[in-house]
C-alpha atoms as a PDB file:
ATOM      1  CA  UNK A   1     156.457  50.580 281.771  1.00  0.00           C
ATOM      2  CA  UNK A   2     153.350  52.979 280.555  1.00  0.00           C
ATOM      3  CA  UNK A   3     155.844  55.186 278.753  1.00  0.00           C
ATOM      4  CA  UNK A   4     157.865  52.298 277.451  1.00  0.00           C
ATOM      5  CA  UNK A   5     154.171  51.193 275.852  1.00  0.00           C
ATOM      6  CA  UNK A   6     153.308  54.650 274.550  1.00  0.00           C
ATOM      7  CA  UNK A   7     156.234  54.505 272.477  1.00  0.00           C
ATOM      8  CA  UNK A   8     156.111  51.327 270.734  1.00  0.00           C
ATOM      9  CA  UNK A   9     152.491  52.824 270.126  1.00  0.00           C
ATOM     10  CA  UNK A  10     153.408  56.157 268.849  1.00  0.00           C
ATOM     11  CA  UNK A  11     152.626  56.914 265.165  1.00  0.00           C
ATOM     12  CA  UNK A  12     155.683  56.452 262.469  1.00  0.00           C
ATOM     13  CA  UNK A  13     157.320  59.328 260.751  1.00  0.00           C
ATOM     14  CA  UNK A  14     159.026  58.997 257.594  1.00  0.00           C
ATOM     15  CA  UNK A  15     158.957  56.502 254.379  1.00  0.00           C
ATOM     16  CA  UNK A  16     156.077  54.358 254.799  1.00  0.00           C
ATOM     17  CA  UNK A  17     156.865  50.875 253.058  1.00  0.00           C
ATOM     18  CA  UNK A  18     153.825  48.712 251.726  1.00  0.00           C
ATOM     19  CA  UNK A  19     154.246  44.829 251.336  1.00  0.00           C
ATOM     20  CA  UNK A  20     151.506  42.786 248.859  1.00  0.00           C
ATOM     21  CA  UNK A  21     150.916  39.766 251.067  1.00  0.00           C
ATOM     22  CA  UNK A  22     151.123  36.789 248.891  1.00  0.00           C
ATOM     23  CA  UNK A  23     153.651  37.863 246.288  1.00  0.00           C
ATOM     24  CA  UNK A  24     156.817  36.182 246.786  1.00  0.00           C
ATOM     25  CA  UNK A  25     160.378  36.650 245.046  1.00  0.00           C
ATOM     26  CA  UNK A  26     160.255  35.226 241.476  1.00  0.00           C
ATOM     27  CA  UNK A  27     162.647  32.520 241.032  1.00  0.00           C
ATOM     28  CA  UNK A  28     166.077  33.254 239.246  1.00  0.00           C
ATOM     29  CA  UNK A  29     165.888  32.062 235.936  1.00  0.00           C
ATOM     30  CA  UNK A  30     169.329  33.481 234.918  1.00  0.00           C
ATOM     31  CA  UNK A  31     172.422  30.789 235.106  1.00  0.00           C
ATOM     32  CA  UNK A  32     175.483  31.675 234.371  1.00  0.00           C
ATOM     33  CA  UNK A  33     176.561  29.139 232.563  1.00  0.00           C
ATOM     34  CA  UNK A  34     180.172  29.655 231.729  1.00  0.00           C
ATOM     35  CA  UNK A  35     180.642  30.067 235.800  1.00  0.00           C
ATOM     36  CA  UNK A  36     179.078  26.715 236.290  1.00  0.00           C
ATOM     37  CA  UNK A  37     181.333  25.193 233.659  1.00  0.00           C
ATOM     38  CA  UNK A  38     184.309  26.952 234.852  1.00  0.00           C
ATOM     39  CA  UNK A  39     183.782  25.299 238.349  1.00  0.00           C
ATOM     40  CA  UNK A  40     183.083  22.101 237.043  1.00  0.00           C
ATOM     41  CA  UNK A  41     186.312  21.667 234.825  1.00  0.00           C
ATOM     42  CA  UNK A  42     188.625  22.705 237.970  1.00  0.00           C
ATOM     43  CA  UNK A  43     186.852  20.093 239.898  1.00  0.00           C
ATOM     44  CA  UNK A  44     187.069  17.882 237.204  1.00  0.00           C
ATOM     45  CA  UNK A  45     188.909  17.765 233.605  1.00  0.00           C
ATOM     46  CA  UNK A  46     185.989  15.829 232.180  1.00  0.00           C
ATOM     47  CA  UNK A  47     183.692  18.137 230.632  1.00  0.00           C
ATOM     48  CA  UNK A  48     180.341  18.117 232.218  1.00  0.00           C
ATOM     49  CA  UNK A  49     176.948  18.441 230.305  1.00  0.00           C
ATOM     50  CA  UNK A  50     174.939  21.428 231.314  1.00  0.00           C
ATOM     51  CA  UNK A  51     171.142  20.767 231.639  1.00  0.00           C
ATOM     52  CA  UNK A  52     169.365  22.073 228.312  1.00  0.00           C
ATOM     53  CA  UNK A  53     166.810  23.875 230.754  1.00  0.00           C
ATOM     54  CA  UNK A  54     169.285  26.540 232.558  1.00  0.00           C
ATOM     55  CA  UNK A  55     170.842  27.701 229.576  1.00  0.00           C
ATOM     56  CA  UNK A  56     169.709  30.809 228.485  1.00  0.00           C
ATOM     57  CA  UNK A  57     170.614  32.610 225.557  1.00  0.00           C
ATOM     58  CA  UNK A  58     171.464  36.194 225.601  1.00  0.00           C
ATOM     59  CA  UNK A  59     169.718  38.618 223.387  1.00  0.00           C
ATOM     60  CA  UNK A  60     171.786  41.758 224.133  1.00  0.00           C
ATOM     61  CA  UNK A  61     172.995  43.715 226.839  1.00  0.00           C
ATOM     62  CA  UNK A  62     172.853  46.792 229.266  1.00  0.00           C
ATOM     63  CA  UNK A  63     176.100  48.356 230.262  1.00  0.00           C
ATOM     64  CA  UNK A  64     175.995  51.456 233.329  1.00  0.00           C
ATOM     65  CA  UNK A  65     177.747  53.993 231.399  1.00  0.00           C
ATOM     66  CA  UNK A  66     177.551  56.931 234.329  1.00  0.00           C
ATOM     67  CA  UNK A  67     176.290  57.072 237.718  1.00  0.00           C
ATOM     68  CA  UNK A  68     176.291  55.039 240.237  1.00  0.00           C
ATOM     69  CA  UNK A  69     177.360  51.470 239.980  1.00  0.00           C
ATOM     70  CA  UNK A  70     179.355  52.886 236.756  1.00  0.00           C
ATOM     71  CA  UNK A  71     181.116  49.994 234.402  1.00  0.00           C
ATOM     72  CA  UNK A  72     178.250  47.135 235.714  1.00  0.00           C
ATOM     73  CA  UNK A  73     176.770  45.298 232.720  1.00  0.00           C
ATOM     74  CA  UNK A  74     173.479  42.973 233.119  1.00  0.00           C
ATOM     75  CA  UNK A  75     172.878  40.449 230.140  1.00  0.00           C
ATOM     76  CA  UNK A  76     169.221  39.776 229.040  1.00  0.00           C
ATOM     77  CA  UNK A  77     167.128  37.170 227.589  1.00  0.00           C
ATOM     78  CA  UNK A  78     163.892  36.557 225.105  1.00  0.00           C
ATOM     79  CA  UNK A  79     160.934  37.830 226.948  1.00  0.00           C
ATOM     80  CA  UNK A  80     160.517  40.727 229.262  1.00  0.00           C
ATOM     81  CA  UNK A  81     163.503  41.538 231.550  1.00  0.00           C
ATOM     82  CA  UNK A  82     162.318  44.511 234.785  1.00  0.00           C
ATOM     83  CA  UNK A  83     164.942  46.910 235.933  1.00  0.00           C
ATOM     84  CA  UNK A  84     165.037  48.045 239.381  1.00  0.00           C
ATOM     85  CA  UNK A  85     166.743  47.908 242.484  1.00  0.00           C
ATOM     86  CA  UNK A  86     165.003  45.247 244.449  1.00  0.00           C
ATOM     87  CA  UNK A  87     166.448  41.656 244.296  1.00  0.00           C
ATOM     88  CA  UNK A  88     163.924  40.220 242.264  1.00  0.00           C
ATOM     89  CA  UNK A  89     164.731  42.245 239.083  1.00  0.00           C
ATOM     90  CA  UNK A  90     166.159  40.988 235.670  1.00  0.00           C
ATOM     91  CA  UNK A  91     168.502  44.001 235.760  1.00  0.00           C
ATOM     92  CA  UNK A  92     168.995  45.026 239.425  1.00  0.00           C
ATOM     93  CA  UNK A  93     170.641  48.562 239.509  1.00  0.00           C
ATOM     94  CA  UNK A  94     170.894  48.808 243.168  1.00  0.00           C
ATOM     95  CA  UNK A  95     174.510  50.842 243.551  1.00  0.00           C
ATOM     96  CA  UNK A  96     173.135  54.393 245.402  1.00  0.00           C
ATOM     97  CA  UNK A  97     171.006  55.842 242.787  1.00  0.00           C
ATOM     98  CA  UNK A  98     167.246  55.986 245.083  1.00  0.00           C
ATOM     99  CA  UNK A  99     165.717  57.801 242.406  1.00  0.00           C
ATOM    100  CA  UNK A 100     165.572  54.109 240.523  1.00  0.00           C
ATOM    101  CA  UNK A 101     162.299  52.434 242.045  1.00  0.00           C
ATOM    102  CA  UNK A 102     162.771  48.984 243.638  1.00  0.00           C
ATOM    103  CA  UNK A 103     160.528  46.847 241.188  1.00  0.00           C
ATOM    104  CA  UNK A 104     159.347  47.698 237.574  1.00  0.00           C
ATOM    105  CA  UNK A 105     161.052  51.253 237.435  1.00  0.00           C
ATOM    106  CA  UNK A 106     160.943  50.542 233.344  1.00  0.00           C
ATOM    107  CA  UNK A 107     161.334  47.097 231.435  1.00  0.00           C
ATOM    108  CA  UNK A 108     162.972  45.792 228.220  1.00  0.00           C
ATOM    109  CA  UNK A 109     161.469  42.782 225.750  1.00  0.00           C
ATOM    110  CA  UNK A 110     162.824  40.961 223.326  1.00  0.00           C
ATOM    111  CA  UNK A 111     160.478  39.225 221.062  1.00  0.00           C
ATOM    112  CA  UNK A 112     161.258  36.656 219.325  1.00  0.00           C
ATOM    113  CA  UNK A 113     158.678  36.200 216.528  1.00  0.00           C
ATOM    114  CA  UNK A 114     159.088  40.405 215.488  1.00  0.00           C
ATOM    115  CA  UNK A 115     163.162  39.898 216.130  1.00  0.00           C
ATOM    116  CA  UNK A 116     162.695  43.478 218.229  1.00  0.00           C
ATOM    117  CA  UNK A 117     163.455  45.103 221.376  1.00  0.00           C
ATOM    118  CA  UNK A 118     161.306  47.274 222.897  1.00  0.00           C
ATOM    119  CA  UNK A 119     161.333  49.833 226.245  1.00  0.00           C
ATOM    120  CA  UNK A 120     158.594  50.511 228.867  1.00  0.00           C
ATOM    121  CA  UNK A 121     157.949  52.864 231.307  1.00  0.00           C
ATOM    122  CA  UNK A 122     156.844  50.919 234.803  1.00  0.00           C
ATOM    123  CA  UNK A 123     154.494  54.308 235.744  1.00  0.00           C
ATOM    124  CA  UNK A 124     156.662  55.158 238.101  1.00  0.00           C
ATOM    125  CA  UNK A 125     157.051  59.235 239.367  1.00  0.00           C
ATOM    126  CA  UNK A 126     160.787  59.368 237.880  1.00  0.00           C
ATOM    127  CA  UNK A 127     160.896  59.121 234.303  1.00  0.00           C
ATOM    128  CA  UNK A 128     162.855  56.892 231.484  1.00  0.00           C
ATOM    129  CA  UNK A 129     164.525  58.156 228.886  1.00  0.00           C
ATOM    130  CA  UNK A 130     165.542  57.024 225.501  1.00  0.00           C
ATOM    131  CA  UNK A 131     168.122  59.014 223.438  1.00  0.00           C
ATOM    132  CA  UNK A 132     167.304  62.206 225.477  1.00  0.00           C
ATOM    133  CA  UNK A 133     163.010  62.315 225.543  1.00  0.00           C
ATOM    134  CA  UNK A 134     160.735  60.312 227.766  1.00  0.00           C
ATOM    135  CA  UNK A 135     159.490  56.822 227.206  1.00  0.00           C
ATOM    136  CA  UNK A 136     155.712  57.205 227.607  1.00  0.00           C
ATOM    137  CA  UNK A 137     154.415  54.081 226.233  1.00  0.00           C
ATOM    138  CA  UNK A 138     156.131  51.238 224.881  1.00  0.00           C
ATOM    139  CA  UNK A 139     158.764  51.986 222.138  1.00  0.00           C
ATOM    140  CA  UNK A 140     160.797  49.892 220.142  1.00  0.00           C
ATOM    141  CA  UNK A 141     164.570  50.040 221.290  1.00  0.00           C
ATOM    142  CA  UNK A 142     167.492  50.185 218.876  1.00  0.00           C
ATOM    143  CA  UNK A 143     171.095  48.932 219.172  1.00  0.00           C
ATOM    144  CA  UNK A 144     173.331  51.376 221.356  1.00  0.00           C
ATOM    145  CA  UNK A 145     170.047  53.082 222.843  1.00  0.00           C
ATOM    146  CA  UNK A 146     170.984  55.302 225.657  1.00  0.00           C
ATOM    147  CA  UNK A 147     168.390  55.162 228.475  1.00  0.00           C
ATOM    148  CA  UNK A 148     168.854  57.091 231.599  1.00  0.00           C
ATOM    149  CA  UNK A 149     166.957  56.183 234.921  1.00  0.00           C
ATOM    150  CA  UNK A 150     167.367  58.529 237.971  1.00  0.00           C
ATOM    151  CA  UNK A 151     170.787  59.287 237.870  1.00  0.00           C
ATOM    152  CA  UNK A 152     171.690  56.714 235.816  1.00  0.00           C
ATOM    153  CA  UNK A 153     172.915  56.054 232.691  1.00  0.00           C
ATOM    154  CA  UNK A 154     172.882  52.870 229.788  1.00  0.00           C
ATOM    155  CA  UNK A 155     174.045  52.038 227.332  1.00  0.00           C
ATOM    156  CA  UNK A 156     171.761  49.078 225.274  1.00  0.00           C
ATOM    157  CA  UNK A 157     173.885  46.677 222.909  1.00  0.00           C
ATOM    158  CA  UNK A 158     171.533  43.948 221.120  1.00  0.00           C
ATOM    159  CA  UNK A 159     172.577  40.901 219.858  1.00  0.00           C
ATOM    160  CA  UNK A 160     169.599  39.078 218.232  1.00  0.00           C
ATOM    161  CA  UNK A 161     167.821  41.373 216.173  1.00  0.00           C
ATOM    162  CA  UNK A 162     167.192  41.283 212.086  1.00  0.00           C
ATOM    163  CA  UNK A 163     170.803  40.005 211.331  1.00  0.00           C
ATOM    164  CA  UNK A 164     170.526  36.980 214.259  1.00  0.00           C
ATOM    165  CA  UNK A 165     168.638  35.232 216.273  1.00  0.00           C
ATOM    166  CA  UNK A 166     169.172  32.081 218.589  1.00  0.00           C
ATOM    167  CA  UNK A 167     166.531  30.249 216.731  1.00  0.00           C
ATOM    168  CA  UNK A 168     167.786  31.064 213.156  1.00  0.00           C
ATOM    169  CA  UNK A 169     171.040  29.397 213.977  1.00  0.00           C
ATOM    170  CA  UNK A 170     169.335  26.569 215.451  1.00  0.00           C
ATOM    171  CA  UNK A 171     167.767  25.802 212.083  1.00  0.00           C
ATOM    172  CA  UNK A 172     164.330  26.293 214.573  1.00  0.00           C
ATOM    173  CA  UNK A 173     163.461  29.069 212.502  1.00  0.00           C
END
């Protein structure tokens, strides 16, 4: 029984993992809303509304060109999206590639008012790249961008930008 004790008390080797007491998950925003229409018509032919509060419009796109989890696309919104590998991440690349830090590795914003995307480093050890040479501060991003993380590589395809925007077509401009 002693030695049984003296084990469970014996100090950990390895990866030590920290945990922020009284940060939670952030709730998904994202809803695919072609998915929940699909479902809806094959349960029933009468179209159903969506709520005007889960839509959310796309403002471009990252597509895994190499490395792990190769072919996966993620679609992002206005605001800030955070790529990582934990669960609560706007663009979760969790497919093998540890090198990619679980939360905030780098992050990608739309803004609306400039009609811009722009790319930032999380201050993580493992760099970002854009095009080849490391993000160090915030940077504006450009259609078909190629940013690398770890061992992986994307490919950045934007939508809204100067030639379209959500709002524009909405006359909310």
């Amino acid at each position: 029984m002693a030695a049984r004790l003296q084990a469970q008390a014996a100090p950990q080797t390895g990866r030590v993992r920290t945990r922020f007491l009284g940060f939670g998950t952030a709730p998904s925003v994202a809803v695919d809303p072609i998915a929940s229409l699909s479902a809806a018509a094959a349960a029933d032919p009468e179209p159903v509304p969506t709520p005007a509060g889960q839509i959310r419009f796309p403002t471009g796109w990252i597509v895994v060109l190499r490395g792990p989890g190769r072919g996966a696309s993620f679609t992002l919104g206005p605001g800030v999206t955070q790529i990582g590998r934990g669960e609560d991440q706007g663009v979760r690349l969790d497919f093998g590639d540890a090198s990619i830090s679980r939360s905030n590795h780098a992050a990608i914003a739309y803004d609306e008012e400039a009609r811009r995307f722009f790319i930032g480093h999380g201050g993580k050890a493992n760099l970002v790249r854009r095009n080849d040479r490391p993000v160090l501060a915030t940077e504006a991003l450009d259609d078909r961008d190629v940013i690398r993380i770890g061992e992986t590589t994307l490919l950045f395809v934007a939508l809204c930008g100067s030639g379209f925007d959500w709002r524009t077509e909405a006359g909310d401009a």
